[in-house]
N, C-alpha and C. Protein backbone atom coordinates (compact mmCIF):
# COMPACT_ATOMS: atom_id res chain seq x y z
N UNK A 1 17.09 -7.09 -0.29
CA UNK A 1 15.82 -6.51 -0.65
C UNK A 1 14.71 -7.32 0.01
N UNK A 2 13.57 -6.37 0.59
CA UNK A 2 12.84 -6.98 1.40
C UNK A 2 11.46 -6.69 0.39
N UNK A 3 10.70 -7.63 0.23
CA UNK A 3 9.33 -7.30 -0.60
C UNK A 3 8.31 -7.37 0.10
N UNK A 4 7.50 -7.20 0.75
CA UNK A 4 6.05 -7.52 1.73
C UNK A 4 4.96 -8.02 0.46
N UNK A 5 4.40 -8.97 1.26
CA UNK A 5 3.50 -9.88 0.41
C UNK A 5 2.56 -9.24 -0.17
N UNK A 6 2.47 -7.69 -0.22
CA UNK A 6 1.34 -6.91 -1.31
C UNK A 6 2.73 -6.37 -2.31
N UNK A 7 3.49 -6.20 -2.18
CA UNK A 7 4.53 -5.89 -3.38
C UNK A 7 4.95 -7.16 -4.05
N UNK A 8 4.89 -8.32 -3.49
CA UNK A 8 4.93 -9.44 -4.43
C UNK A 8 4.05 -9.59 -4.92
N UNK A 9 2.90 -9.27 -4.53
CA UNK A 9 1.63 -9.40 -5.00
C UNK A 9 1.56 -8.14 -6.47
N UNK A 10 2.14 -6.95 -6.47
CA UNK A 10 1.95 -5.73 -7.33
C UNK A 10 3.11 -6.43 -8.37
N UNK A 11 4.36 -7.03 -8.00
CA UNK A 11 4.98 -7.41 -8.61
C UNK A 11 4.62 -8.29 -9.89
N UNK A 12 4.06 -9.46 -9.59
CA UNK A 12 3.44 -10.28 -9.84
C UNK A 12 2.57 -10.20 -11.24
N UNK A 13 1.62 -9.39 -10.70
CA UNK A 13 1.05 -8.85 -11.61
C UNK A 13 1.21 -7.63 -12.77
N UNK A 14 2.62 -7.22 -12.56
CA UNK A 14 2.91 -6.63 -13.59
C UNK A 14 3.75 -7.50 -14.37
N UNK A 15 4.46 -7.99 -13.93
CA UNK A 15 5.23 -9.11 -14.99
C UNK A 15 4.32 -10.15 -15.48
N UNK A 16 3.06 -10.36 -14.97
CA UNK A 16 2.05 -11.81 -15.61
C UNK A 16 1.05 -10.42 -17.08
N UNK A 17 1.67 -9.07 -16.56
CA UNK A 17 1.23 -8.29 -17.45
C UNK A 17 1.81 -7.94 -18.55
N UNK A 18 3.12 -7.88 -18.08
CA UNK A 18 3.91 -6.84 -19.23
C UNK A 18 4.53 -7.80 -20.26
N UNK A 19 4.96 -8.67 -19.71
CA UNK A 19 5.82 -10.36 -20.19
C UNK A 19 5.32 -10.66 -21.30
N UNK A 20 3.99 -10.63 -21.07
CA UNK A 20 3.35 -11.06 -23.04
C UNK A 20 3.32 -10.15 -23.97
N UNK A 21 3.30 -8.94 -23.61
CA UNK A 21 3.28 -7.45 -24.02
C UNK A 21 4.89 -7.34 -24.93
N UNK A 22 5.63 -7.99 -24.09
CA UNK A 22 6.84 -7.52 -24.89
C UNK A 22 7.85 -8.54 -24.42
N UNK A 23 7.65 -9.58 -24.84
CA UNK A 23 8.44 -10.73 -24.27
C UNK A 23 9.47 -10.83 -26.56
N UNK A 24 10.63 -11.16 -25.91
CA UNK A 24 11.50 -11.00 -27.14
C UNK A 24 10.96 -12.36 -28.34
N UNK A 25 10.74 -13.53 -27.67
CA UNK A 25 9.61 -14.68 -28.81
C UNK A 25 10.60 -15.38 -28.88
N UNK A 26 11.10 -15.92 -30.01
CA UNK A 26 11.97 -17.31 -30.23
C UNK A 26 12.90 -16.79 -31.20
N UNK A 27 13.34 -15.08 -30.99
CA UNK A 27 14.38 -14.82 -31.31
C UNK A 27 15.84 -15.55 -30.68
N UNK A 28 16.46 -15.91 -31.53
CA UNK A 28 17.69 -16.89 -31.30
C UNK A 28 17.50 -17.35 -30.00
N UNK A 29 16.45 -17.83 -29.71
CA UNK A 29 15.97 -19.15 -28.98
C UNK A 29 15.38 -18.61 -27.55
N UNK A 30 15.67 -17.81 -27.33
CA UNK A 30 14.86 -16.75 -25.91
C UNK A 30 14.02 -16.34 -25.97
N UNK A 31 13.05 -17.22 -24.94
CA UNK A 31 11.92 -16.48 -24.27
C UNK A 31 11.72 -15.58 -23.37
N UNK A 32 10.63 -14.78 -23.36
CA UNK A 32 10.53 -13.91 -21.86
C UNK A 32 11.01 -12.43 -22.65
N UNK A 33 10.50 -11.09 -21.64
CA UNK A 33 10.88 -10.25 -21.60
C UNK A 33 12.16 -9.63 -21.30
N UNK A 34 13.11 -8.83 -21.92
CA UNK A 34 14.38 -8.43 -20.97
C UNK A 34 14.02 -7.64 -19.96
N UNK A 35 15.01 -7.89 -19.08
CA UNK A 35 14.65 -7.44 -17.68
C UNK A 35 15.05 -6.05 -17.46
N UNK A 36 15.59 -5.22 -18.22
CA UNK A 36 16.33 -3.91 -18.55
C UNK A 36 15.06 -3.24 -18.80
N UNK A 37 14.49 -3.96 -19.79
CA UNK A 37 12.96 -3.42 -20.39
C UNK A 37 12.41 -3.36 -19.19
N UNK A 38 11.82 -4.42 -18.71
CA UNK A 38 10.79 -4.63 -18.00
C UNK A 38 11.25 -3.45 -16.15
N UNK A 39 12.17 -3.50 -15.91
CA UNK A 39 12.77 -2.60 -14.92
C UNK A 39 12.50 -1.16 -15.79
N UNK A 40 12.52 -0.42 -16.11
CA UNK A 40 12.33 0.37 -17.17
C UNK A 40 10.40 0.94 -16.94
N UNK A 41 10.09 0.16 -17.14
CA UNK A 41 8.36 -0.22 -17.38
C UNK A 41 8.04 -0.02 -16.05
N UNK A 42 8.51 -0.75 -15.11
CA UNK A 42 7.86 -0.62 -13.52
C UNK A 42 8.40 0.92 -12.90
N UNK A 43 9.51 1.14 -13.43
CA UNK A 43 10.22 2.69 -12.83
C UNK A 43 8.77 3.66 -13.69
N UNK A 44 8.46 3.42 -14.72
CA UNK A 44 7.41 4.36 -14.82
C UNK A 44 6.28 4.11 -14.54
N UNK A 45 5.75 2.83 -14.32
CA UNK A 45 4.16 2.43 -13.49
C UNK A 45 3.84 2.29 -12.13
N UNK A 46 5.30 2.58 -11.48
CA UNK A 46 5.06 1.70 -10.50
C UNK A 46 6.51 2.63 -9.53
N UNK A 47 7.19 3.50 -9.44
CA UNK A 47 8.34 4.15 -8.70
C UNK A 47 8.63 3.45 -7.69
N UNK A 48 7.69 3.47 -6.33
CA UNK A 48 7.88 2.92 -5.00
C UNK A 48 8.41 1.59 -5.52
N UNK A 49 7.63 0.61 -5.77
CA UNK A 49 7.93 -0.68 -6.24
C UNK A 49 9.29 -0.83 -6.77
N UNK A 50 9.53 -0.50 -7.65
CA UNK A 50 10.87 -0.30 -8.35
C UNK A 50 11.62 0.31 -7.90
N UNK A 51 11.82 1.52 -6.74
CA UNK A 51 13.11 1.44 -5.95
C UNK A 51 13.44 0.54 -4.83
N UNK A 52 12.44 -0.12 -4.87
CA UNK A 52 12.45 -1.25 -3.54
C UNK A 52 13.22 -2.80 -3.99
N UNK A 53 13.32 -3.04 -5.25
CA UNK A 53 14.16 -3.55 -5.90
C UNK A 53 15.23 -3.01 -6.83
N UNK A 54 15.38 -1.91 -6.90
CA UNK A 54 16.62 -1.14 -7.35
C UNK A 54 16.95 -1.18 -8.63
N UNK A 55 16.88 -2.52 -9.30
CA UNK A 55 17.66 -2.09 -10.63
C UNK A 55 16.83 -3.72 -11.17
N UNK A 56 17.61 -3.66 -12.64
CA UNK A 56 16.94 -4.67 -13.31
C UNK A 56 17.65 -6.37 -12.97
N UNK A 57 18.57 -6.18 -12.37
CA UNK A 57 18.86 -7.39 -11.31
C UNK A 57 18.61 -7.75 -9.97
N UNK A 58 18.12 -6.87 -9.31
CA UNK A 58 17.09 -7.13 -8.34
C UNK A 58 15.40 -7.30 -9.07
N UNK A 59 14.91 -6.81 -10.14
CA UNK A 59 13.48 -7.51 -10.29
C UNK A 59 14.00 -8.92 -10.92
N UNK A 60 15.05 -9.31 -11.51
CA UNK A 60 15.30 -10.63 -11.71
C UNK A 60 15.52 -11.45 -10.70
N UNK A 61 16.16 -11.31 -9.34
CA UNK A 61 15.61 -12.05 -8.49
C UNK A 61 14.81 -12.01 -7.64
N UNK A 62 14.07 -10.88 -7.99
CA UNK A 62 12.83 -11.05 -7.22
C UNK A 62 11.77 -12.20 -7.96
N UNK A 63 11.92 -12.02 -9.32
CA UNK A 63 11.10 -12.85 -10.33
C UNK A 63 11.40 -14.11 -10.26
N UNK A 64 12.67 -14.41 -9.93
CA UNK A 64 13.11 -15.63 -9.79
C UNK A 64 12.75 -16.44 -8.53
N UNK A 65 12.48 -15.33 -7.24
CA UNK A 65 11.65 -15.68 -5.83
C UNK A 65 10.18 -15.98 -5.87
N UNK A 66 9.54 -15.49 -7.24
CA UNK A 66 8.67 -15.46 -7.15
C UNK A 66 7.93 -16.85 -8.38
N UNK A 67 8.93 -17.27 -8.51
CA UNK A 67 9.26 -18.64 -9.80
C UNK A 67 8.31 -17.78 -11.83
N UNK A 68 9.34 -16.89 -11.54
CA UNK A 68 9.33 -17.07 -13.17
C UNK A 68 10.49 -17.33 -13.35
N UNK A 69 10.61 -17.68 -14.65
CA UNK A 69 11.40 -18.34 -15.58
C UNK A 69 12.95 -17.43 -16.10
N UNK A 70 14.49 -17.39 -15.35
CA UNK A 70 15.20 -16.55 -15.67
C UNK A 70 15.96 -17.37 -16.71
N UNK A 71 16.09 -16.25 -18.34
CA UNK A 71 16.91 -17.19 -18.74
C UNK A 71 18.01 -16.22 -19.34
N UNK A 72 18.96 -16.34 -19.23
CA UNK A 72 20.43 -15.59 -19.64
C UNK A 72 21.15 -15.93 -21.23
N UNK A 73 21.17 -14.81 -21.88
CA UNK A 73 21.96 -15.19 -23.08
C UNK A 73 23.24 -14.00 -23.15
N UNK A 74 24.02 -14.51 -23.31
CA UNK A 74 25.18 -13.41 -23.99
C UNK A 74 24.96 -13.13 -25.26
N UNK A 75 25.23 -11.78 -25.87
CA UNK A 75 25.23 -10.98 -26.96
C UNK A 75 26.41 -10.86 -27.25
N UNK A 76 26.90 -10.87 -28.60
CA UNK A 76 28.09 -10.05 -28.78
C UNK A 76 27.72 -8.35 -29.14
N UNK A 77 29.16 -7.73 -29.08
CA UNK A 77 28.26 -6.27 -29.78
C UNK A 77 29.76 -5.80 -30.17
N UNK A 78 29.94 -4.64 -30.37
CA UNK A 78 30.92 -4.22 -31.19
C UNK A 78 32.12 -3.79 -29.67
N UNK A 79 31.77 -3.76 -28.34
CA UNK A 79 32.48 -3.12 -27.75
C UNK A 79 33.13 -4.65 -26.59
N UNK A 80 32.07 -5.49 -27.01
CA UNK A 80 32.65 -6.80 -26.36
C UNK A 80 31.16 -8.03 -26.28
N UNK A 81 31.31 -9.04 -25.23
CA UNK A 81 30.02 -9.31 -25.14
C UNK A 81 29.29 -8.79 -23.98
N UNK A 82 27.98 -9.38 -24.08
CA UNK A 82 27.06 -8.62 -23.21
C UNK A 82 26.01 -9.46 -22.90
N UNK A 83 25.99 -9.85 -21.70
CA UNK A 83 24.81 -10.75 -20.89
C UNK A 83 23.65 -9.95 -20.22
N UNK A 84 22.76 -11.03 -21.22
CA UNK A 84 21.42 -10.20 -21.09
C UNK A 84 20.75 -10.86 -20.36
N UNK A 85 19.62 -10.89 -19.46
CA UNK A 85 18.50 -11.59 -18.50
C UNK A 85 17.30 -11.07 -18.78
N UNK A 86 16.22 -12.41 -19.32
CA UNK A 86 15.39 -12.16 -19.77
C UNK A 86 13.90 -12.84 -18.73
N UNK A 87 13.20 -12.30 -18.27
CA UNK A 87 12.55 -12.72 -17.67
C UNK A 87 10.86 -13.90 -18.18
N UNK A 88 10.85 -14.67 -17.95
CA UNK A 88 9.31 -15.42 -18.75
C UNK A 88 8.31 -15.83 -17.48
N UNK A 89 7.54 -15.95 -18.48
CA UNK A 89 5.98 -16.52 -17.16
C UNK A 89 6.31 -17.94 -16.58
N UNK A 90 5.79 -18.29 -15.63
CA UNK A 90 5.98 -19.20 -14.79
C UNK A 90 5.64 -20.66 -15.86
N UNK A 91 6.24 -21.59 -15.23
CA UNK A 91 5.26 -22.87 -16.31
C UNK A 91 4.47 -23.86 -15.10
N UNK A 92 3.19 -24.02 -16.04
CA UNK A 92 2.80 -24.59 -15.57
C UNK A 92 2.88 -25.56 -14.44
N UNK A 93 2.44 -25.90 -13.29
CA UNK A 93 2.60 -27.23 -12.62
C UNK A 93 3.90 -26.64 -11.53
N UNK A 94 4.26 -25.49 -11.48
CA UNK A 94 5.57 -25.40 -10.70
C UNK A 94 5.08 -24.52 -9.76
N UNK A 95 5.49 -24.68 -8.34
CA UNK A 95 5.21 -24.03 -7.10
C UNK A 95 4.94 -22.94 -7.16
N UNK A 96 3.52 -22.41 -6.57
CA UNK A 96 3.48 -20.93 -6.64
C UNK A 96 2.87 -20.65 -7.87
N UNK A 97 2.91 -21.19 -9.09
CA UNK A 97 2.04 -20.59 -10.36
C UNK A 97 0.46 -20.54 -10.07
C-alpha cells in the first residue's frame, strides 16, 4: 500500500479525530480505538482513502507508519479466541507527533 503525503495527511486527521470519539478507555486495560471500528468509519467518510488501505489491517499499519500507538489484545468468545487491534493517539515526545 502506497499512501501520498496528502492521504497521510487525510489519514491523520481522521484518526487524531475519531480515536477520542470512540476509543474503548481502560476497559480490561486497552487503550485506543478498534481498528474494525475505525476502518468502518473511514469506508463511510472517506471511500477513496479507505480502499487505498483496504481493510482494517492495512489502516493499522498505516497508523503504525504514521506512529500511533498499536496495541493487540486477544478476546475469548464462544467460537474460540479472537485478536483484536486497537489503534491510540501518538504519545507525546515521539517522532512525527
Amino acid at each position: 500500500m502506497q499512501l501520498t503525503t496528502k492521504d497521510q495527511k487525510e489519514l491523520r486527521e481522521f484518526l487524531l479525530d475519531m480515536i477520542p470519539r470512540f476509543r474503548a478507555g481502560l476497559r480490561k486495560g486497552i487503550n485506543g480505538a478498534a481498528a474494525g471500528n475505525l476502518f468502518g468509519l473511514l469506508w463511510v467518510t472517506n471511500r477513496p482513502l479507505a480502499k487505498k488501505v483496504e481493510n482494517w489491517r492495512g489502516l493499522s499499519s498505516a497508523a503504525r507508519d504514521l506512529h500511533f500507538v498499536i496495541e493487540v489484545s486477544k478476546n475469548g468468545g464462544s467460537v474460540g479466541a479472537v485478536v483484536s487491534e486497537y489503534i491510540d493517539l501518538p504519545q507525546p515526545g515521539l517522532k512525527g507527533c
